[in-house]
Protein backbone atom coordinates (compact mmCIF):
# COMPACT_ATOMS: atom_id res chain seq x y z
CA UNK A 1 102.50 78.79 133.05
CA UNK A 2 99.40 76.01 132.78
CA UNK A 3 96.39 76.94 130.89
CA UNK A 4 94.80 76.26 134.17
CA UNK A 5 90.83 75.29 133.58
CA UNK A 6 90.24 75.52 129.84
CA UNK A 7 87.55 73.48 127.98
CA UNK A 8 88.52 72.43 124.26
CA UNK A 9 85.67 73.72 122.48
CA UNK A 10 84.46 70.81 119.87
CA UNK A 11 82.34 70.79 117.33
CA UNK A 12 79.87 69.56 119.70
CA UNK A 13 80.46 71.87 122.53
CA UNK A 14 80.44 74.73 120.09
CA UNK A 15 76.46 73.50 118.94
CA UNK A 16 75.81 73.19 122.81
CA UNK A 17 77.06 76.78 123.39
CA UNK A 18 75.09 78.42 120.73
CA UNK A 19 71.82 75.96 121.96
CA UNK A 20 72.13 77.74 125.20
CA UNK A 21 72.87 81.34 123.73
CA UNK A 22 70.20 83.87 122.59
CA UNK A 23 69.22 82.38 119.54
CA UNK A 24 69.08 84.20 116.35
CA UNK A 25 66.32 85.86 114.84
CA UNK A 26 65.11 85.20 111.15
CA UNK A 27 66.72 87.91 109.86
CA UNK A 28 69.95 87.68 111.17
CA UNK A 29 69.91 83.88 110.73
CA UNK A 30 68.79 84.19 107.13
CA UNK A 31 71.80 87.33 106.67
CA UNK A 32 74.35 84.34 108.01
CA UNK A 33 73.19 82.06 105.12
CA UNK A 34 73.26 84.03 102.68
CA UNK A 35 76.98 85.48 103.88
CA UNK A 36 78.23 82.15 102.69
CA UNK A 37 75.88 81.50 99.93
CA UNK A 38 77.22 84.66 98.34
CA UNK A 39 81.21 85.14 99.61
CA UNK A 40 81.92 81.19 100.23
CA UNK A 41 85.83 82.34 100.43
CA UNK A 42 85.14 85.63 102.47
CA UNK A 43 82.74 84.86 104.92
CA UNK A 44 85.54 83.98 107.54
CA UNK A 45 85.31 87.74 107.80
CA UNK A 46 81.72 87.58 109.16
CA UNK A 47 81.51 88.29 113.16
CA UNK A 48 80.94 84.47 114.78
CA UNK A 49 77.56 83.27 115.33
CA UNK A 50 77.72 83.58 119.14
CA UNK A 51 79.37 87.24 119.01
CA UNK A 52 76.04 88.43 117.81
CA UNK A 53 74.29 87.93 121.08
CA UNK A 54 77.23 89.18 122.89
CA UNK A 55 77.23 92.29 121.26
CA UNK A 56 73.84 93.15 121.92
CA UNK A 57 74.29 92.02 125.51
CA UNK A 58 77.33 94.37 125.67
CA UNK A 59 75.37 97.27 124.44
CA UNK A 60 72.45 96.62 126.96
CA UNK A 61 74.96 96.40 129.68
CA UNK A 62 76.70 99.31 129.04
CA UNK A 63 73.84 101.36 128.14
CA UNK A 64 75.08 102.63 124.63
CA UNK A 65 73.72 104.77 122.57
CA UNK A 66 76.32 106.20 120.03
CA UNK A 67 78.00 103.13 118.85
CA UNK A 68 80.49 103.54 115.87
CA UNK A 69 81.50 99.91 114.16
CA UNK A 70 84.97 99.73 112.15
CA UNK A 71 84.34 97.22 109.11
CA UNK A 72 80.82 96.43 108.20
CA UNK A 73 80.69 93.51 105.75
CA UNK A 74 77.42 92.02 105.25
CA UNK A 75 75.82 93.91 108.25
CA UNK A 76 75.26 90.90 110.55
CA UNK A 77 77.12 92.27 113.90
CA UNK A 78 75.90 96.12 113.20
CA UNK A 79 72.33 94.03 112.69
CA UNK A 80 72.92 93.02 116.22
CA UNK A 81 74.28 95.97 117.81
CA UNK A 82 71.41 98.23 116.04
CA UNK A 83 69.13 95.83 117.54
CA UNK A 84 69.84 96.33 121.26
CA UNK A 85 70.15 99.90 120.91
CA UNK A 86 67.53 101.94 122.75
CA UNK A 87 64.73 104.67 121.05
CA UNK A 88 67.02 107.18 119.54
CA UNK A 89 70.62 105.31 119.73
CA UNK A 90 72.38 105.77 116.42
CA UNK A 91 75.11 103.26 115.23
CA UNK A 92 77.54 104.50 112.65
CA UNK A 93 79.32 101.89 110.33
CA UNK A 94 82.36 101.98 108.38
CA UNK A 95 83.16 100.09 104.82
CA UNK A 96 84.83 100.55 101.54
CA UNK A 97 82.52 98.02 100.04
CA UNK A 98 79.66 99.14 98.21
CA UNK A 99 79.06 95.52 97.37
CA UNK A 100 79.26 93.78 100.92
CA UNK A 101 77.11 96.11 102.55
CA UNK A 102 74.17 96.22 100.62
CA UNK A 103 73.27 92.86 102.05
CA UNK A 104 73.61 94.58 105.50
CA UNK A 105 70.93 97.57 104.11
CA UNK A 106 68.49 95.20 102.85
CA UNK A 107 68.47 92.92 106.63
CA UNK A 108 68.60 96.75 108.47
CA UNK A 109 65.50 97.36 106.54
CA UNK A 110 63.90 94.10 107.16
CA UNK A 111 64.55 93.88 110.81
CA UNK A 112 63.19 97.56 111.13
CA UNK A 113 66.54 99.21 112.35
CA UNK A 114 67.47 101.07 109.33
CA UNK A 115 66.87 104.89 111.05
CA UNK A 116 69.39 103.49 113.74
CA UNK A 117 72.11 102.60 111.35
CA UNK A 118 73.96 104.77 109.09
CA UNK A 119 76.56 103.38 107.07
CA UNK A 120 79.71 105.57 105.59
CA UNK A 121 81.52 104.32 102.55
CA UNK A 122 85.31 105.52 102.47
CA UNK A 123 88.01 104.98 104.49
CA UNK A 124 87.68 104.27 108.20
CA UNK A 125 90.55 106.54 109.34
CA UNK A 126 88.85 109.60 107.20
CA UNK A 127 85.40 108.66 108.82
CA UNK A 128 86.93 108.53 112.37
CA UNK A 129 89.15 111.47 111.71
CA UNK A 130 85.63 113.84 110.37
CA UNK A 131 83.81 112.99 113.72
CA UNK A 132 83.89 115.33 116.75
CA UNK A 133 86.85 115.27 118.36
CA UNK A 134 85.26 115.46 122.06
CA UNK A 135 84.19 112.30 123.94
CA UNK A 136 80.92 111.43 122.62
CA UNK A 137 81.19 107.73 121.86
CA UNK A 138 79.79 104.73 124.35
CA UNK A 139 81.20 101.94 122.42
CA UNK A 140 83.31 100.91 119.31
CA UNK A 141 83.51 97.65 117.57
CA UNK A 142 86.55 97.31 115.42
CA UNK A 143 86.51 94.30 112.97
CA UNK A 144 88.76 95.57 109.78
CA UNK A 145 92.24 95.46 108.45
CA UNK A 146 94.24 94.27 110.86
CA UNK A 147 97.65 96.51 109.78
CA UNK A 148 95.25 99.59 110.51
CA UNK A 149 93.74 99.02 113.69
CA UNK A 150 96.48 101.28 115.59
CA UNK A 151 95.39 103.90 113.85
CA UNK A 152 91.93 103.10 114.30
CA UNK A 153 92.42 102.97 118.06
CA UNK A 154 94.06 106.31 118.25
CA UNK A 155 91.02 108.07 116.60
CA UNK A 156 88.30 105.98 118.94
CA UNK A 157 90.20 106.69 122.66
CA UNK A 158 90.18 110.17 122.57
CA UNK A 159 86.75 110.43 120.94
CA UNK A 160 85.53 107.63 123.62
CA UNK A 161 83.55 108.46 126.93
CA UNK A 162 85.15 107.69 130.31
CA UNK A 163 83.86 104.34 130.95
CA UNK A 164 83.04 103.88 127.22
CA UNK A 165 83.73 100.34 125.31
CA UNK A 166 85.79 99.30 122.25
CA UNK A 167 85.77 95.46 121.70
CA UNK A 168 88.21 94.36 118.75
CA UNK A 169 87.95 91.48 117.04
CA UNK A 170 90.54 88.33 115.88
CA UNK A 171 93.10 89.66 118.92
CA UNK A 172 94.41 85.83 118.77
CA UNK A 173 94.23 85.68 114.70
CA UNK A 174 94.07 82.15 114.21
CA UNK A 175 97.18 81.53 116.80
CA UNK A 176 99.38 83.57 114.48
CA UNK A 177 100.07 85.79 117.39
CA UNK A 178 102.55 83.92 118.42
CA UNK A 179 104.55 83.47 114.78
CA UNK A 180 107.51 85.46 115.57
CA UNK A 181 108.18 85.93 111.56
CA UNK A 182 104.62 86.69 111.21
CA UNK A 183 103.80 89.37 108.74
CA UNK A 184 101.18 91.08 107.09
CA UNK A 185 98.03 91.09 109.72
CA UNK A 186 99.47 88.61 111.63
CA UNK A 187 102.00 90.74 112.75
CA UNK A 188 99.37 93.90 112.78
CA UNK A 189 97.31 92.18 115.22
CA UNK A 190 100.68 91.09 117.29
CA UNK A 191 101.91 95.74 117.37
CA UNK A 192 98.33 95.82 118.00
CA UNK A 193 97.72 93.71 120.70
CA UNK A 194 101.00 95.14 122.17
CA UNK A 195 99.60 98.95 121.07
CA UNK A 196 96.79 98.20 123.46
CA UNK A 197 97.75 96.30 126.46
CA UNK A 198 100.46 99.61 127.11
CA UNK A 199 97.96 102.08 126.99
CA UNK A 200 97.16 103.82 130.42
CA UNK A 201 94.21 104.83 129.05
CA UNK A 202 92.53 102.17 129.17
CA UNK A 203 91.80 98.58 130.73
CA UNK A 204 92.18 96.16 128.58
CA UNK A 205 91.52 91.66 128.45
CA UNK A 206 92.07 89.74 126.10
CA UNK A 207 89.91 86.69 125.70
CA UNK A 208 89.46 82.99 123.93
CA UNK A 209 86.52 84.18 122.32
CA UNK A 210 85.72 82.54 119.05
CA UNK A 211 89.18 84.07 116.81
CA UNK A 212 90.28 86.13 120.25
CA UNK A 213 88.14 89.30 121.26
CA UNK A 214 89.49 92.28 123.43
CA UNK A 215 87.55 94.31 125.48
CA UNK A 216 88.99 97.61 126.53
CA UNK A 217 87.16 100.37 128.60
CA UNK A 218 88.15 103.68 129.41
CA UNK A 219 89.64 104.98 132.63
């Protein structure tokens, strides 16, 4: 089967995109800068610069207002997220670093979104596993470790309202999806991509967005 219409996204194309994108505020431009001034070899981790305005789109579109986030960083997609949410929406985040996220307090604070945002330091599966067990959630983003996200996944479904949202992140991992020795998170994100596209759940694309991004909604 043909790729049928793709574009090759350049380096130019890529500029042109994000010229003709929502562009980013000071803060969240000034959090991106200082992502890679800080963590030069972990800022690959970072959410792409276009996902930002997607996310927020996403969360106007669907109307959310209980978001939960899987793997914070330095704060620059929940920055987004928190700042589409309506009066009264609350966003919970979920890191182990201390370190990372303290740049995401500091640009919550600045941009006037901290009371939306409240960030849980542990393990995600403990945070998801403490929450109400009912459907109560209107969207998920899940941007972690990638040998986890199954278990992620079956904590957010069941706690997920019918026509609720989880987008994942790096679904195409750098084209190591198709390594058929991969290992490690290459091979995570392969169960996991598997994990999801077999669950009746949900409905489920997977798409050539920046590193690959899934969007799944409940039935």
């Amino acid at each position: 089967m043909t790729k049928g219409n793709s574009t090759k996204i350049t380096d130019e194309l890529y500029q042109y995109m994000l010229a003709h994108n929502p562009p980013l505020d000071e803060i969240q431009r000034g959090l991106v800068e200082t992502t890679y001034a800080k963590f030069p070899d972990a800022a690959g981790m970072q959410s792409a610069q276009e996902q930002g305005p997607l996310l927020a789109f996403l969360v106007r579109l669907t109307g959310a207002r209980h978001i939960v986030e899987v793997g914070t960083f330095t704060g620059f997609s929940a920055l987004s997220m928190a700042q589409a949410l309506p009066a009264g929406g609350r966003l919970i985040t979920c890191d182990v670093s201390e370190e990372w996220t303290a740049y995401g307090r500091e640009a919550w604070q600045a941009a006037g979104v901290s009371d939306r945002v409240e960030l849980r330091i542990g393990p995600a599966l403990d945070t998801l596993r403490a929450m109400p067990e009912e459907p109560h959630i209107d969207m998920a983003y899940v941007d972690a470790d990638k040998e986890s996200q199954i278990g992620y996944w079956e904590e957010l479904v069941p706690r997920l309202r019918p026509g609720g949202l989880i987008v994942t992140d790096n679904t195409l991992f750098h084209g190591s999806v198709l390594d058929e020795n991969a290992t490690g998170s290459a091979a995570g994100v392969q169960a996991y991509n598997r994990h999801v596209a077999g669950d009746a759940r949900m409905d489920s694309v997977l798409l050539a967005i920046s590193d690959g991004l899934t969007l799944s909604r409940k039935k």
